[in-house]
C-alpha atoms as a PDB file:
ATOM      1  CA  UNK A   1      36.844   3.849 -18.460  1.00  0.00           C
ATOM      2  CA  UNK A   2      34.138   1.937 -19.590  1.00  0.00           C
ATOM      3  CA  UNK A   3      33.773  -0.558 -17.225  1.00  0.00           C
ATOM      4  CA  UNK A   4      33.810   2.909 -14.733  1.00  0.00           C
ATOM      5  CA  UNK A   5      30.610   4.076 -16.609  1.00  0.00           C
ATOM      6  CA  UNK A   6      28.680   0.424 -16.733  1.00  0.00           C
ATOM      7  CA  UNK A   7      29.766  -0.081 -12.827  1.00  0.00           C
ATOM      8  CA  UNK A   8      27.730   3.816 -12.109  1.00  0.00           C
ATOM      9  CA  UNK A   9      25.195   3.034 -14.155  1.00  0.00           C
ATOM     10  CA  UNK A  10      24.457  -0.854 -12.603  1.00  0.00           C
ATOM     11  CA  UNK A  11      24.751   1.396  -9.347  1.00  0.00           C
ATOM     12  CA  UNK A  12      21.951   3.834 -10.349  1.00  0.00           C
ATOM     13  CA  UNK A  13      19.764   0.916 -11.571  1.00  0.00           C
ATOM     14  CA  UNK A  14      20.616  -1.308  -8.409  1.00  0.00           C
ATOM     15  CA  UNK A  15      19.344   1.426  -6.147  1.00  0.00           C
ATOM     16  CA  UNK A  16      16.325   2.165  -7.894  1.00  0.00           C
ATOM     17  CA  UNK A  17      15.306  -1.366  -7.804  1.00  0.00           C
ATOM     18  CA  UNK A  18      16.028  -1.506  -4.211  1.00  0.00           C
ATOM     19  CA  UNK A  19      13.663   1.310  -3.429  1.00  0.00           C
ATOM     20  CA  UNK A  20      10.951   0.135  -5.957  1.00  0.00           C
ATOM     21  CA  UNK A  21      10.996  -3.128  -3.704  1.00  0.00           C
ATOM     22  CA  UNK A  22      11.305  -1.224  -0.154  1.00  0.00           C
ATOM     23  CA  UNK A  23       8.042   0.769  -1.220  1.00  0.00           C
ATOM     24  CA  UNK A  24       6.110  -2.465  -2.459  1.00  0.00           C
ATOM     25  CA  UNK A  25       7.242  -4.193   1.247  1.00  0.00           C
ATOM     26  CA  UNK A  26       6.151  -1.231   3.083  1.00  0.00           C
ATOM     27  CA  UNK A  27       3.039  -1.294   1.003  1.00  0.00           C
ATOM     28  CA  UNK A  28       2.240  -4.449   1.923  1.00  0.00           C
ATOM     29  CA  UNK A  29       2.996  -3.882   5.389  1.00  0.00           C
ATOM     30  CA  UNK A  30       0.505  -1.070   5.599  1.00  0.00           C
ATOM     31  CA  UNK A  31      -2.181  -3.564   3.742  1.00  0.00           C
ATOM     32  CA  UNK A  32      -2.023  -6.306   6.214  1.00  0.00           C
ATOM     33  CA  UNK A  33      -2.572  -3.209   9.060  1.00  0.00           C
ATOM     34  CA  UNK A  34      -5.274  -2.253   7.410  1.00  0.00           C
ATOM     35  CA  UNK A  35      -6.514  -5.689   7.215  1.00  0.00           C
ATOM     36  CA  UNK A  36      -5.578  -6.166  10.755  1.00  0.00           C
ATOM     37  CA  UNK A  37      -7.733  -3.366  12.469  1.00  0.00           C
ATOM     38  CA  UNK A  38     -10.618  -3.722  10.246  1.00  0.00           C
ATOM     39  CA  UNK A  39     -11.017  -7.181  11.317  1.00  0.00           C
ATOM     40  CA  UNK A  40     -10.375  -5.944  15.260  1.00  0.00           C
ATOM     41  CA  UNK A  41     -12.873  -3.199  14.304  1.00  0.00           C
ATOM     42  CA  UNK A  42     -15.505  -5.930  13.285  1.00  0.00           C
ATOM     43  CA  UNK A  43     -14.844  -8.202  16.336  1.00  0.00           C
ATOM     44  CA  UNK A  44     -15.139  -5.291  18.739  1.00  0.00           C
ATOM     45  CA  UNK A  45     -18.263  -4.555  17.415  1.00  0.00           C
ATOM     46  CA  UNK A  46     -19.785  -8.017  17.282  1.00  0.00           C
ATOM     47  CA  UNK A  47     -18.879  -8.345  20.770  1.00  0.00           C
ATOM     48  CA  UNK A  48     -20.480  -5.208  21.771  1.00  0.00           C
ATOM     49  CA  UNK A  49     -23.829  -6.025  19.868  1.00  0.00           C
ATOM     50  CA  UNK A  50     -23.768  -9.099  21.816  1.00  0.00           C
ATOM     51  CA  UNK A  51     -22.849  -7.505  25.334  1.00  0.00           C
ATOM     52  CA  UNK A  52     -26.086  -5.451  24.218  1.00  0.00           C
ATOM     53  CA  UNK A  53     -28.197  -7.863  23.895  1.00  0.00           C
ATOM     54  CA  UNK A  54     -27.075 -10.062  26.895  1.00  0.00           C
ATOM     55  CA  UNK A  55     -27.657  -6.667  28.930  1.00  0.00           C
ATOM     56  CA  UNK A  56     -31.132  -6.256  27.568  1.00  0.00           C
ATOM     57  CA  UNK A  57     -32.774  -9.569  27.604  1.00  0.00           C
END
């Protein structure tokens, strides 16, 4: 009966583990998007500052 109790309870704690971990991955997923488009965001507008200038000159 114990061992019925301890397997539950490993169960519980196994699964709430597992989901602590999923949210930290998918944290870290949304992070490196982040990173991702801020760094597109930057080149895009480097490019059209230059595009400017090349237009103007």
């Amino acid at each position: 009966m114990i061992y019925v109790i301890l397997g539950v309870i490993a169960c519980i704690a196994g699964a709430i583990v597992g989901v602590q971990a999923q949210k930290r991955r998918h944290q870290t997923e949304i992070n490196n998007a982040k990173a991702t488009a801020e760094q597109l965001i930057k080149k895009s507008k480097f490019r059209s500052k230059r595009k400017i200038r090349k237009n103007h000159c």
